[in-house]
C-alpha atoms as a PDB file:
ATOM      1  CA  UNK A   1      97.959  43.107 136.979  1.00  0.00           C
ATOM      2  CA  UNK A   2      99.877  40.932 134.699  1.00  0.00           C
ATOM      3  CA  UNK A   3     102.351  42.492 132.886  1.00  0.00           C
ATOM      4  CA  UNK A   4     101.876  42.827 129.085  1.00  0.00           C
ATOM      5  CA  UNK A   5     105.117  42.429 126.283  1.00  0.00           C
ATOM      6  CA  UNK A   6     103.190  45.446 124.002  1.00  0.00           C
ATOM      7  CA  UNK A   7     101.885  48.482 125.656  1.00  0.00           C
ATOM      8  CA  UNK A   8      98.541  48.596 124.198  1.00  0.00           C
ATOM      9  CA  UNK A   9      95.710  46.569 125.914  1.00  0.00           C
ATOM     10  CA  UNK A  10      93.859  43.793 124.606  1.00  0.00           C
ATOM     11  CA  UNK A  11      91.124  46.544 124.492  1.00  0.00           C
ATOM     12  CA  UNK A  12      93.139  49.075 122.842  1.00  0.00           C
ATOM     13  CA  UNK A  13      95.022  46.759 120.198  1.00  0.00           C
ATOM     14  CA  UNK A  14      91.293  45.728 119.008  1.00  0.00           C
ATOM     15  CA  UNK A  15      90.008  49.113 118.834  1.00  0.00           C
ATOM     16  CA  UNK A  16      93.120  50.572 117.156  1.00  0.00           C
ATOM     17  CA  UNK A  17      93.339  47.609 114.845  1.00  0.00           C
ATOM     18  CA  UNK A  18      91.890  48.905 110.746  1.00  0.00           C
ATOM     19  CA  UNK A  19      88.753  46.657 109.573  1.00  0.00           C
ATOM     20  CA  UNK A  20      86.852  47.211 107.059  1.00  0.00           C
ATOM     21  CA  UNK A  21      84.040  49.285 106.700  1.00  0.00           C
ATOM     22  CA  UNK A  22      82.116  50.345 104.152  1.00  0.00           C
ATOM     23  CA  UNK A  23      80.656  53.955 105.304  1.00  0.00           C
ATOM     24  CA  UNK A  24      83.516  56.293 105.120  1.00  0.00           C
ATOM     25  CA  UNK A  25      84.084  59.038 108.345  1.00  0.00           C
ATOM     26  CA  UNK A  26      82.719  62.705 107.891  1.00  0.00           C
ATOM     27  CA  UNK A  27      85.419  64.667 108.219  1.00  0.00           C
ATOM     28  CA  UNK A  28      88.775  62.029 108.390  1.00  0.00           C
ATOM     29  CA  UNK A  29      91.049  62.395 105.782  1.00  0.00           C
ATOM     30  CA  UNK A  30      90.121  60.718 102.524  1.00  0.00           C
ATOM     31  CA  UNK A  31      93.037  58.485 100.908  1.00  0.00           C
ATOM     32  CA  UNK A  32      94.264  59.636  97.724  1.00  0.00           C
ATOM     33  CA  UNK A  33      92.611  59.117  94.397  1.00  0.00           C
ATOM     34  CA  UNK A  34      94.622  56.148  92.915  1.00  0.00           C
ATOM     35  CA  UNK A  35      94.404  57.241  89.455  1.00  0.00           C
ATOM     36  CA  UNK A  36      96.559  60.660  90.664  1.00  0.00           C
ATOM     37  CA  UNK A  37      99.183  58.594  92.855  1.00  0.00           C
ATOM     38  CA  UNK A  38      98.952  55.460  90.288  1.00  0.00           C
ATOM     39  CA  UNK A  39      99.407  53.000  92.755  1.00  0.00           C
ATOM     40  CA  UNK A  40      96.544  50.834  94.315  1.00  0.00           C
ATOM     41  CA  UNK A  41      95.385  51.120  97.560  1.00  0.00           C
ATOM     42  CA  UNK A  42      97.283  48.199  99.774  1.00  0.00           C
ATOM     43  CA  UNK A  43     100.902  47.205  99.153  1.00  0.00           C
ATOM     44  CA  UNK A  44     101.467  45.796  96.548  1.00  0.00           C
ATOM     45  CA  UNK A  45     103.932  42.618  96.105  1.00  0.00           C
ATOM     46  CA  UNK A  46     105.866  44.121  93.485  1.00  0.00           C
ATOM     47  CA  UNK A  47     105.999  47.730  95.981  1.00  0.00           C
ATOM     48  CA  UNK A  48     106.851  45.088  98.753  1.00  0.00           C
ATOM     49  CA  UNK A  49     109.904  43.529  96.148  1.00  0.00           C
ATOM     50  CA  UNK A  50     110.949  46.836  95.284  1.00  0.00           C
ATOM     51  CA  UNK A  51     111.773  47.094  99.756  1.00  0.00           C
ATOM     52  CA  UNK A  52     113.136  43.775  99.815  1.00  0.00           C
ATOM     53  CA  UNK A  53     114.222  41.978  96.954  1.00  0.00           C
ATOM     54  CA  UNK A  54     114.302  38.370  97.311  1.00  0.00           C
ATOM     55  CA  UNK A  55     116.784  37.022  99.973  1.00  0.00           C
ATOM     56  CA  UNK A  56     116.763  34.542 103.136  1.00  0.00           C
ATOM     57  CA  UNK A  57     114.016  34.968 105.749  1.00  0.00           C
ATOM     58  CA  UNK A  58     116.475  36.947 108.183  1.00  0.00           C
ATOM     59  CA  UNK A  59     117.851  39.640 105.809  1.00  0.00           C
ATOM     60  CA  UNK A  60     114.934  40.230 104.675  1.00  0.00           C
ATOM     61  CA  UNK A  61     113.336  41.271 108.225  1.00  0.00           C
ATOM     62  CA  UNK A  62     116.526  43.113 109.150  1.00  0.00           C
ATOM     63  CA  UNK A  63     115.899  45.048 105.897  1.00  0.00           C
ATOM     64  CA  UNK A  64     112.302  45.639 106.792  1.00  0.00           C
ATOM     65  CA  UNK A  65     113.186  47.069 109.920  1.00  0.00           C
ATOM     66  CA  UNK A  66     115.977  49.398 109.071  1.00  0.00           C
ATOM     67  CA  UNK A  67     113.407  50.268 106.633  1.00  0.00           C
ATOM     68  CA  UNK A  68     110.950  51.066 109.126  1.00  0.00           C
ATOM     69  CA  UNK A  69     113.964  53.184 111.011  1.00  0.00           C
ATOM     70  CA  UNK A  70     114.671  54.858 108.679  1.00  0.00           C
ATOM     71  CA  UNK A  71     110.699  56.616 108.025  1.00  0.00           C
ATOM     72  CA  UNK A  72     110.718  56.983 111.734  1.00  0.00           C
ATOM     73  CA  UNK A  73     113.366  59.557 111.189  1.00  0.00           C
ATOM     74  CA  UNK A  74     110.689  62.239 109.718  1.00  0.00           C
ATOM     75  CA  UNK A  75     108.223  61.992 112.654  1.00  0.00           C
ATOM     76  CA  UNK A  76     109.420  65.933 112.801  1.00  0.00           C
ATOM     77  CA  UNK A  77     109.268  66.336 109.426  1.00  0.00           C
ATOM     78  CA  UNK A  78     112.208  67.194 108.615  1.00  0.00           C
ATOM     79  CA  UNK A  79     113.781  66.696 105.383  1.00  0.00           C
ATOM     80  CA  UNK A  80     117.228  64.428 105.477  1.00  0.00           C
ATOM     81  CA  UNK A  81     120.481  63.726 103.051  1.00  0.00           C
ATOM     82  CA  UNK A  82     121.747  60.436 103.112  1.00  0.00           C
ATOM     83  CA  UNK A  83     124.987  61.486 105.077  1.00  0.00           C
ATOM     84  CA  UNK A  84     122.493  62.532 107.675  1.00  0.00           C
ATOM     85  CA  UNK A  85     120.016  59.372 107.789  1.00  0.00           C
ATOM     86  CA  UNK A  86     123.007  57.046 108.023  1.00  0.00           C
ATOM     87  CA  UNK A  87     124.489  59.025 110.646  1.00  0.00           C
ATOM     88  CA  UNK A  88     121.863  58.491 112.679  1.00  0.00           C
ATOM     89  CA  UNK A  89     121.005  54.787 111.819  1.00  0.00           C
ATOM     90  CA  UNK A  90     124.576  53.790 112.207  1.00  0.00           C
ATOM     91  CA  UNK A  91     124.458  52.455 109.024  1.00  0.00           C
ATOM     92  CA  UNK A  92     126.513  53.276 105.825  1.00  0.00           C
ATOM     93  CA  UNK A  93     125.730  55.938 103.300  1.00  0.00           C
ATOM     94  CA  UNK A  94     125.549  53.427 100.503  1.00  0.00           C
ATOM     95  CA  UNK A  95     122.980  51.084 102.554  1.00  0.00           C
ATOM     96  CA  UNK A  96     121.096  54.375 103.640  1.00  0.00           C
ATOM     97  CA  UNK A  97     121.057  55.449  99.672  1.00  0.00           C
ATOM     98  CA  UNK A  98     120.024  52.117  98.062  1.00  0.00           C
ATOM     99  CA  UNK A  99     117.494  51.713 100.403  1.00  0.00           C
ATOM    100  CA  UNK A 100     115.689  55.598 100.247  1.00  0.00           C
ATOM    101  CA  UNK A 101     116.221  55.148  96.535  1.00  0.00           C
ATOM    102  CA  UNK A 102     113.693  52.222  96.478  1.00  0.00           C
ATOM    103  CA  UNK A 103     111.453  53.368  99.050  1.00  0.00           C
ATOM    104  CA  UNK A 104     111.390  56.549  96.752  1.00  0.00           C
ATOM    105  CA  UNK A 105     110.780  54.619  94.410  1.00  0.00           C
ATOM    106  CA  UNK A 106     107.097  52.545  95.519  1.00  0.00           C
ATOM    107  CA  UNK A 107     106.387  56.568  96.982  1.00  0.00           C
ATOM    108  CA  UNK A 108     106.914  56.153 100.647  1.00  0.00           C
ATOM    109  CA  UNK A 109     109.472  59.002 100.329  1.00  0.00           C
ATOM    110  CA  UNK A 110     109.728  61.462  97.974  1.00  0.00           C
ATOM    111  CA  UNK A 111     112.796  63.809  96.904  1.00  0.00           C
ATOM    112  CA  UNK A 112     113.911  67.072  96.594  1.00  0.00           C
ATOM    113  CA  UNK A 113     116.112  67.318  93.387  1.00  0.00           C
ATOM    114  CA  UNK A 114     117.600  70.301  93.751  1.00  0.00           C
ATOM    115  CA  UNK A 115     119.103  69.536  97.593  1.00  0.00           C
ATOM    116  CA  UNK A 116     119.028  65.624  97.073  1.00  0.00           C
ATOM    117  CA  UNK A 117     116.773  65.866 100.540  1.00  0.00           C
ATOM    118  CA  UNK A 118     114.604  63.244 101.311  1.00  0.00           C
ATOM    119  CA  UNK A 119     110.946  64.253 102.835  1.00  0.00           C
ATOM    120  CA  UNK A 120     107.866  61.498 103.579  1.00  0.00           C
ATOM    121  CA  UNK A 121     105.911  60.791 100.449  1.00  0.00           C
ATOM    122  CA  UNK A 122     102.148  61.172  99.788  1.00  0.00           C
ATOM    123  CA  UNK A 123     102.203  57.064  99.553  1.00  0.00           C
ATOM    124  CA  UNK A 124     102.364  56.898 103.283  1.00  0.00           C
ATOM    125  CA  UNK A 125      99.127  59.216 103.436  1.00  0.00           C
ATOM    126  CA  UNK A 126      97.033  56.739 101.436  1.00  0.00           C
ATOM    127  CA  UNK A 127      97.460  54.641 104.361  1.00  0.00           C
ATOM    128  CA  UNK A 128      96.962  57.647 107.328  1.00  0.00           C
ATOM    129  CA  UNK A 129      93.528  57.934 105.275  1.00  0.00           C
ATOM    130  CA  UNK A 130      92.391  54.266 105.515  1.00  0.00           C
ATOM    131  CA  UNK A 131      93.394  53.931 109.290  1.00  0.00           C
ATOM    132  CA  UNK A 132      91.329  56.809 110.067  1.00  0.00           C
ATOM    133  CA  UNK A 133      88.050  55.075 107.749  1.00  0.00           C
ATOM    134  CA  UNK A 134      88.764  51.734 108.837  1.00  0.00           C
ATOM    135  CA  UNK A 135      89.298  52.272 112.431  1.00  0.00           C
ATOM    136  CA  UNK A 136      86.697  52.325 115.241  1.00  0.00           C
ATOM    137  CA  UNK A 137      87.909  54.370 117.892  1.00  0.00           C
ATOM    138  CA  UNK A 138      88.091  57.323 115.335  1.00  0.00           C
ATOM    139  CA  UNK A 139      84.624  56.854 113.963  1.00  0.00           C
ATOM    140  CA  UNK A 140      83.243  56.805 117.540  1.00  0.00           C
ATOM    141  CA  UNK A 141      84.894  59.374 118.419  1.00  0.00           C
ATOM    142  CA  UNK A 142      84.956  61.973 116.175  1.00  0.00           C
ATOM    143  CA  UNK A 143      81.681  63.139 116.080  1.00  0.00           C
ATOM    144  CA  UNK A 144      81.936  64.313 120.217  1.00  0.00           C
ATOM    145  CA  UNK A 145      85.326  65.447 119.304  1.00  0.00           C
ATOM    146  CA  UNK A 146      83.514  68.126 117.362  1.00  0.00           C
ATOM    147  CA  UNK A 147      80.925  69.113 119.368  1.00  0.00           C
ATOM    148  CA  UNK A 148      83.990  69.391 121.958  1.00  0.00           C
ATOM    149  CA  UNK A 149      85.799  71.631 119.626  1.00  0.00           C
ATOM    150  CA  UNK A 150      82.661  73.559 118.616  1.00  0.00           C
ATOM    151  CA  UNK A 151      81.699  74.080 122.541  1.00  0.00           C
ATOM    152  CA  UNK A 152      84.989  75.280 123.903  1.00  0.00           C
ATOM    153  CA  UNK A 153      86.519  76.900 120.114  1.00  0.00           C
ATOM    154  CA  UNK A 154      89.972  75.299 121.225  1.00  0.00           C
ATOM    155  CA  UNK A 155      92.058  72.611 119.382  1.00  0.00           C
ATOM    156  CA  UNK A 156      91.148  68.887 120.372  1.00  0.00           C
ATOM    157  CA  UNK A 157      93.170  66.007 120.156  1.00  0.00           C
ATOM    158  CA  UNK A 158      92.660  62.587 120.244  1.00  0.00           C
ATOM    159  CA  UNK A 159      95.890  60.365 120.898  1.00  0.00           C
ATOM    160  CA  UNK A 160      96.884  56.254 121.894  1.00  0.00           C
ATOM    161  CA  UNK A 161      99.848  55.340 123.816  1.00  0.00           C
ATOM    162  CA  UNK A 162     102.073  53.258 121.847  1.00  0.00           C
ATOM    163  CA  UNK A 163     106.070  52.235 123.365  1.00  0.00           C
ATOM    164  CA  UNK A 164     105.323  54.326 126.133  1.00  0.00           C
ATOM    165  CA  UNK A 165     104.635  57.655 123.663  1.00  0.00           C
ATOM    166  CA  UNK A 166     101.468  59.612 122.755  1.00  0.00           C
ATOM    167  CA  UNK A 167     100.393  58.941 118.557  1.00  0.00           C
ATOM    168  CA  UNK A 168      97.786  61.838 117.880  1.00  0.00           C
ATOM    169  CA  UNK A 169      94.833  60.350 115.773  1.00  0.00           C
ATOM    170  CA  UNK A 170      93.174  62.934 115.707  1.00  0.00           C
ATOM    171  CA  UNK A 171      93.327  67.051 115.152  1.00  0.00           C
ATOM    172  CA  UNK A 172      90.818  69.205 115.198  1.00  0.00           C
ATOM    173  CA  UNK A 173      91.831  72.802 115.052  1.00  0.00           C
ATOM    174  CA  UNK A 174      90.679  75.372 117.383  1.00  0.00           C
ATOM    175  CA  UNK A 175      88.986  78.488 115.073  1.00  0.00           C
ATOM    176  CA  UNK A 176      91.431  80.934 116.867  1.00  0.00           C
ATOM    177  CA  UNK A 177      94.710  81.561 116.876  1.00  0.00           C
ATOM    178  CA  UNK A 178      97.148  78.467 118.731  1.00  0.00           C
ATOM    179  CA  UNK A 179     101.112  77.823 117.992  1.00  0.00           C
ATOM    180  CA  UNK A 180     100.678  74.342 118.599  1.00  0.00           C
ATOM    181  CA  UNK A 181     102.704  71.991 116.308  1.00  0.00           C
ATOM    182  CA  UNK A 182     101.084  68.811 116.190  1.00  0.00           C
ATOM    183  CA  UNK A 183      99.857  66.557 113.492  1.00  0.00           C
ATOM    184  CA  UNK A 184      98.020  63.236 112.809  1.00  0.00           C
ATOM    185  CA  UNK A 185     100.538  60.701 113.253  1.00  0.00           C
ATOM    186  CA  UNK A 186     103.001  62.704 115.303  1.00  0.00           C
ATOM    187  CA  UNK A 187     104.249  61.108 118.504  1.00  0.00           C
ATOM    188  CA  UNK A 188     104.972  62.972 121.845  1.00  0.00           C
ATOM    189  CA  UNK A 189     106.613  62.045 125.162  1.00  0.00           C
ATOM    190  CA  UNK A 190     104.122  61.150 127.480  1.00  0.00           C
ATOM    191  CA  UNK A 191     105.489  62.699 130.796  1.00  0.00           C
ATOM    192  CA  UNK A 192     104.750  65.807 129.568  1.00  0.00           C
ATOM    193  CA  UNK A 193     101.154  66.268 127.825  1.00  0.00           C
ATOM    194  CA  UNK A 194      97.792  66.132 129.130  1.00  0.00           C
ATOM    195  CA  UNK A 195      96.319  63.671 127.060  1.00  0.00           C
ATOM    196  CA  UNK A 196     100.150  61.102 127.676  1.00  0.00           C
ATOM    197  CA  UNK A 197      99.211  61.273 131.496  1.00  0.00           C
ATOM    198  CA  UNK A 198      95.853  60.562 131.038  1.00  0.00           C
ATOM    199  CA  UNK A 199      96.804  57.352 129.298  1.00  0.00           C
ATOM    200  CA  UNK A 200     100.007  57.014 131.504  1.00  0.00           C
ATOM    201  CA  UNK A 201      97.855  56.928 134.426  1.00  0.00           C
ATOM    202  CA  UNK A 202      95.678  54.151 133.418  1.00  0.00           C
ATOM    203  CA  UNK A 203      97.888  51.310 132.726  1.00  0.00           C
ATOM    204  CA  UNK A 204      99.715  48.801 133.942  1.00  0.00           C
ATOM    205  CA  UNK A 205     102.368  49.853 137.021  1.00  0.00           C
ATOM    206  CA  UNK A 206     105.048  47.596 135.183  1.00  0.00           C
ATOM    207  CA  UNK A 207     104.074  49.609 131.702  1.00  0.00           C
ATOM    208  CA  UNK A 208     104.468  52.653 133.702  1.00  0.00           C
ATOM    209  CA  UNK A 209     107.859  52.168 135.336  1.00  0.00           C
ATOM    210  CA  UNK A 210     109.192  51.015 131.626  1.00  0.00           C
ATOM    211  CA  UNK A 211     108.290  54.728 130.940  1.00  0.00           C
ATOM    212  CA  UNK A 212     109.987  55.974 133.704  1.00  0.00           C
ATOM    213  CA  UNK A 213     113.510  53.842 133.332  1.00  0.00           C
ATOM    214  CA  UNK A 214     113.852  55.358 129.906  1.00  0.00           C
ATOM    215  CA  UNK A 215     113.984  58.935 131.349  1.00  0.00           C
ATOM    216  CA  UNK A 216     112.423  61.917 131.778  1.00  0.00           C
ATOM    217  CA  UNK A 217     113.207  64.928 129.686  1.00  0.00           C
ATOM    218  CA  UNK A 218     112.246  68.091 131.075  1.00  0.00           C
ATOM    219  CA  UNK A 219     111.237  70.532 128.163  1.00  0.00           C
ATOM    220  CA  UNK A 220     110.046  73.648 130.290  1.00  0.00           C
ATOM    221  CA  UNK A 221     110.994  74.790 133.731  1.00  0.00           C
ATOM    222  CA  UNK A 222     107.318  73.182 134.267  1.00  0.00           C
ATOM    223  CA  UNK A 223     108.422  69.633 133.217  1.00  0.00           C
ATOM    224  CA  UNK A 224     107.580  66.663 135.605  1.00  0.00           C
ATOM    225  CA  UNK A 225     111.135  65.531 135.050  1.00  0.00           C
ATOM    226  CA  UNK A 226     111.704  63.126 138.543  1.00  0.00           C
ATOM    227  CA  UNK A 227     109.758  59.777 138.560  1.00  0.00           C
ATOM    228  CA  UNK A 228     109.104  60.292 141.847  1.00  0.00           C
ATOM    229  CA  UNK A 229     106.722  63.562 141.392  1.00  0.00           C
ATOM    230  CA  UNK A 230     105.450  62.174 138.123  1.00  0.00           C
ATOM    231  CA  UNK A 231     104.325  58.478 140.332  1.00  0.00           C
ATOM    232  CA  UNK A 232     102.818  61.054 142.373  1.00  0.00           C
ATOM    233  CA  UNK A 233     101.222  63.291 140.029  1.00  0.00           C
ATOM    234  CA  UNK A 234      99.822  60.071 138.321  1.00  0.00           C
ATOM    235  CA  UNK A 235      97.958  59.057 141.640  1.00  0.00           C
ATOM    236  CA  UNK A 236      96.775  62.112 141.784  1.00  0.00           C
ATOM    237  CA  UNK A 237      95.379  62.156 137.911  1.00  0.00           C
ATOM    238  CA  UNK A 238      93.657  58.888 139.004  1.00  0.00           C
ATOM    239  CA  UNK A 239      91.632  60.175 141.733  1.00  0.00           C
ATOM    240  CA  UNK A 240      90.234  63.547 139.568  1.00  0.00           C
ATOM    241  CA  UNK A 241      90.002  61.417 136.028  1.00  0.00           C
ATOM    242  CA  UNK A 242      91.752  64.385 134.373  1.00  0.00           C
ATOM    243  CA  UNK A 243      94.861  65.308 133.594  1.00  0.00           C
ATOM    244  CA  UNK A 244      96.551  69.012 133.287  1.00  0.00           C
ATOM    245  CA  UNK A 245      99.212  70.126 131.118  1.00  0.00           C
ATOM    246  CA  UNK A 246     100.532  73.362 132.523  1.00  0.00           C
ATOM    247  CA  UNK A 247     103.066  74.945 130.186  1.00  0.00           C
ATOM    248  CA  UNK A 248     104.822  71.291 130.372  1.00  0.00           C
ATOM    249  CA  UNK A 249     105.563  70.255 126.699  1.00  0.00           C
ATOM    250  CA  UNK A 250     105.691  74.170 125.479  1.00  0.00           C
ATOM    251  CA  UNK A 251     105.958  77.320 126.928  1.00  0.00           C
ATOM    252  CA  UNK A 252     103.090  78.996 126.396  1.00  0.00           C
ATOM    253  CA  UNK A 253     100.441  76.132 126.189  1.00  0.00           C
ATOM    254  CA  UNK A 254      98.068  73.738 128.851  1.00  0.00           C
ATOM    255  CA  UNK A 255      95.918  71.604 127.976  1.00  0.00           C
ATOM    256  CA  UNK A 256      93.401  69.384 129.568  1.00  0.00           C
ATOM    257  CA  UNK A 257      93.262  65.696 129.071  1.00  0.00           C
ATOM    258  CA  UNK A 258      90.827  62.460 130.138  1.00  0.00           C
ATOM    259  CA  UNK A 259      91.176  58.977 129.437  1.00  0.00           C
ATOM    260  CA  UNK A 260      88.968  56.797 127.023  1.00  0.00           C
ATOM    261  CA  UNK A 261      88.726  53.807 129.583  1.00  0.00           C
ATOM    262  CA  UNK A 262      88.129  49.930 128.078  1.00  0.00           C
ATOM    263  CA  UNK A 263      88.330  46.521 129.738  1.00  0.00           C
ATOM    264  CA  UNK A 264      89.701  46.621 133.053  1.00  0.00           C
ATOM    265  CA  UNK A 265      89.756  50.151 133.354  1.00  0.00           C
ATOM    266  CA  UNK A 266      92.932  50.437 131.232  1.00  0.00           C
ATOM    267  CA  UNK A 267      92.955  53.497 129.204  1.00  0.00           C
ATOM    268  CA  UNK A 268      92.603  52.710 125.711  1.00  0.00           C
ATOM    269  CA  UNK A 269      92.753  56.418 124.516  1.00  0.00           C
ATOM    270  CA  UNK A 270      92.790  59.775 125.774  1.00  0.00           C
ATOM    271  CA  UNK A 271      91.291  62.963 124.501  1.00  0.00           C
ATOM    272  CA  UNK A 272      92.615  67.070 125.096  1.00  0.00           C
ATOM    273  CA  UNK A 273      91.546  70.646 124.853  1.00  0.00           C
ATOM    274  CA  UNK A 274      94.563  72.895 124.612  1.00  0.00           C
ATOM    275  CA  UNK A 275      95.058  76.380 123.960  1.00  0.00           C
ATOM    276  CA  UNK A 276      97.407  79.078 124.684  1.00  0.00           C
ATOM    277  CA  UNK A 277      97.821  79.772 128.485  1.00  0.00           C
ATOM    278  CA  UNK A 278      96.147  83.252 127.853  1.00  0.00           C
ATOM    279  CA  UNK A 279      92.295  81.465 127.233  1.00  0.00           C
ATOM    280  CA  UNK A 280      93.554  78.787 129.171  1.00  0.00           C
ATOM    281  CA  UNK A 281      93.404  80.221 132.265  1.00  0.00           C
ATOM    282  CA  UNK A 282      93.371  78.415 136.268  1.00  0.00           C
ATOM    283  CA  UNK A 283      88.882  78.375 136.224  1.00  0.00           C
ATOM    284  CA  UNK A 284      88.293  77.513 133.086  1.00  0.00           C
ATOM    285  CA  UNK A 285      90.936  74.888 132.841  1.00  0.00           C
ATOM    286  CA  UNK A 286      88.406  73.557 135.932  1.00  0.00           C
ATOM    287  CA  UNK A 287      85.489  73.785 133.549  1.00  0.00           C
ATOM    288  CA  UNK A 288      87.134  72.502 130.656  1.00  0.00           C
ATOM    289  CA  UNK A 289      88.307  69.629 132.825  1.00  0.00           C
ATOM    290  CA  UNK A 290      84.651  68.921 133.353  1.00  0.00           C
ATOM    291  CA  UNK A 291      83.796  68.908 129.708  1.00  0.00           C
ATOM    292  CA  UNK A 292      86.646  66.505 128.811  1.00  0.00           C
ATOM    293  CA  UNK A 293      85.416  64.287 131.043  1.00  0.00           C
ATOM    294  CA  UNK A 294      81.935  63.956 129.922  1.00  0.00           C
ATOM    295  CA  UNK A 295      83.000  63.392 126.268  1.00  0.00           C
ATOM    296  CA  UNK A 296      85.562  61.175 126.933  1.00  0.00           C
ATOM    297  CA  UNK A 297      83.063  59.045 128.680  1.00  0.00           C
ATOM    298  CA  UNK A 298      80.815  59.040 126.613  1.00  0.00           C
ATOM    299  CA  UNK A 299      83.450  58.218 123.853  1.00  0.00           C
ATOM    300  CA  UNK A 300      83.991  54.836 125.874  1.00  0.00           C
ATOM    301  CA  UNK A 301      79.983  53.908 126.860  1.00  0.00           C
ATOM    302  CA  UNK A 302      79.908  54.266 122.198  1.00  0.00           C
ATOM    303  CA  UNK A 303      82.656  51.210 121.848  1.00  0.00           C
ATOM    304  CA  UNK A 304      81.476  49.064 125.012  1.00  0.00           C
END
């Protein structure tokens, strides 16, 4: 196969791309009411100004993306001083503090008064809420994704690969107990979960080995941390169309994954059941495996 600059297929770029539609999704996450937030939905060009004030075409995209860097540094969600944020940018504290200022300001960020902490603001979730109306993979999707979570009563995810790391779309939590800290929007190494080798699996060798050459971190004494065992376990993830997380990412947890296969047979998605590794135990993992399967399927025959 050719090799591809992005790491989302042709297939998986359309799918994951928002368009409009006018029927919202039972059960995705509304956007906020407007009149609460008083902003409109969209960015607007004076939000956009605010960001990046006028200046020549190249400042202005360097400012965009340290922008962008700098909201990428509550994917934990932590909450951050400036000394901290421009620490890890490599940029200076008064660069780090104009800029969270304005991006406080159009509510991408919001802050903490008392500790001068910055955390994400409810802005950004305006937009989580439209990419989960507007997009189709979700609204395919979701409706098997309960019935999956209904059938086996764990917690089901449904995640993209994106740079060579899992983005969960979707969460639906299991009615019994799970320590499992995940959200929509949160990003994962793919090495290490069921539903990143699923998608790992699935794609190009050349996207693959740029996964590999960045490193892999073990987490657990379970960890697939040598390219050599992971190439392996890949091949091996191809031939059964399922993928097993065994205590890999966090002690304590499996999880069984499948791909959501598009053009070519390149994983455009993948889907898991997880739960703690007390339910989740050697047979039923096997008969979850079958179940994930099936829905994940049938979640690609509903977008061909």
């Amino acid at each position: 196969m050719t090799e591809r600059r992005h790491s989302l297929s042709s297939t998986a770029a359309r799918f994951l791309s928002a368009r409009t539609h006018p029927t919202p999704v039972q059960g995705a996450t509304p956007p906020l009411d407007n009149r609460a937030t008083g902003t409109n939905v969209g960015l607007k060009r004076s939000a956009l100004k605010a960001v990046v004030p006028s200046c020549g075409t190249g400042e202005a995209m360097g400012r965009i993306e340290d922008a962008v860097r700098l909201l990428d540094l509550f994917w934990e969600g932590e909450e951050l001083g400036v000394r901290e944020m421009a620490r890890r940018l490599a940029l200076s504290k008064s660069s780090v503090h104009r800029l969270a200022s304005e991006l406080e300001r159009v509510g991408f960020l919001s802050r903490d008064h008392d500790t001068g902490r910055y955390r994400l603001g409810l802005r950004l979730l305006q937009y989580g809420g439209l990419f989960q109306l507007n997009n189709d993979l979700i609204r395919e999707a979701l409706p098997l994704l309960r019935s999956l979570m209904r059938i086996t009563g764990e917690t089901v995810h449904l995640a993209a690969l994106e740079d060579g790391q899992v983005v969960y779309l979707v969460k639906l939590e299991s009615p019994n107990s799970i320590n499992m800290p995940s959200w929509v929007g949160w990003r994962n190494p793919a090495h290490c979960t069921a539903v990143g080798k699923a998608l790992l699996a699935y794609q190009e060798q050349a996207l693959i080995e740029r996964v590999l050459a960045r490193g892999l971190r073990r987490f657990t004494p379970n960890t697939i941390a040598d390219p050599e065992r992971l190439r392996a376990h890949l091949e091996q993830v191809r031939r059964e169309g399922v993928a097993f997380d065994q205590e890999e990412r966090r002690t304590g947890l499996r999880c069984v994954g499948a791909p959501v296969l598009g053009e070519g047979g390149i994983a455009i998605a993948s889907i898991s059941v997880a739960g703690p590794a007390s339910r989740l135990t050697p047979s039923r993992m096997a008969q979850l495996a079958l179940l994930v399967k099936e829905a994940a399927g049938a979640i690609a025959s509903r977008l061909s």
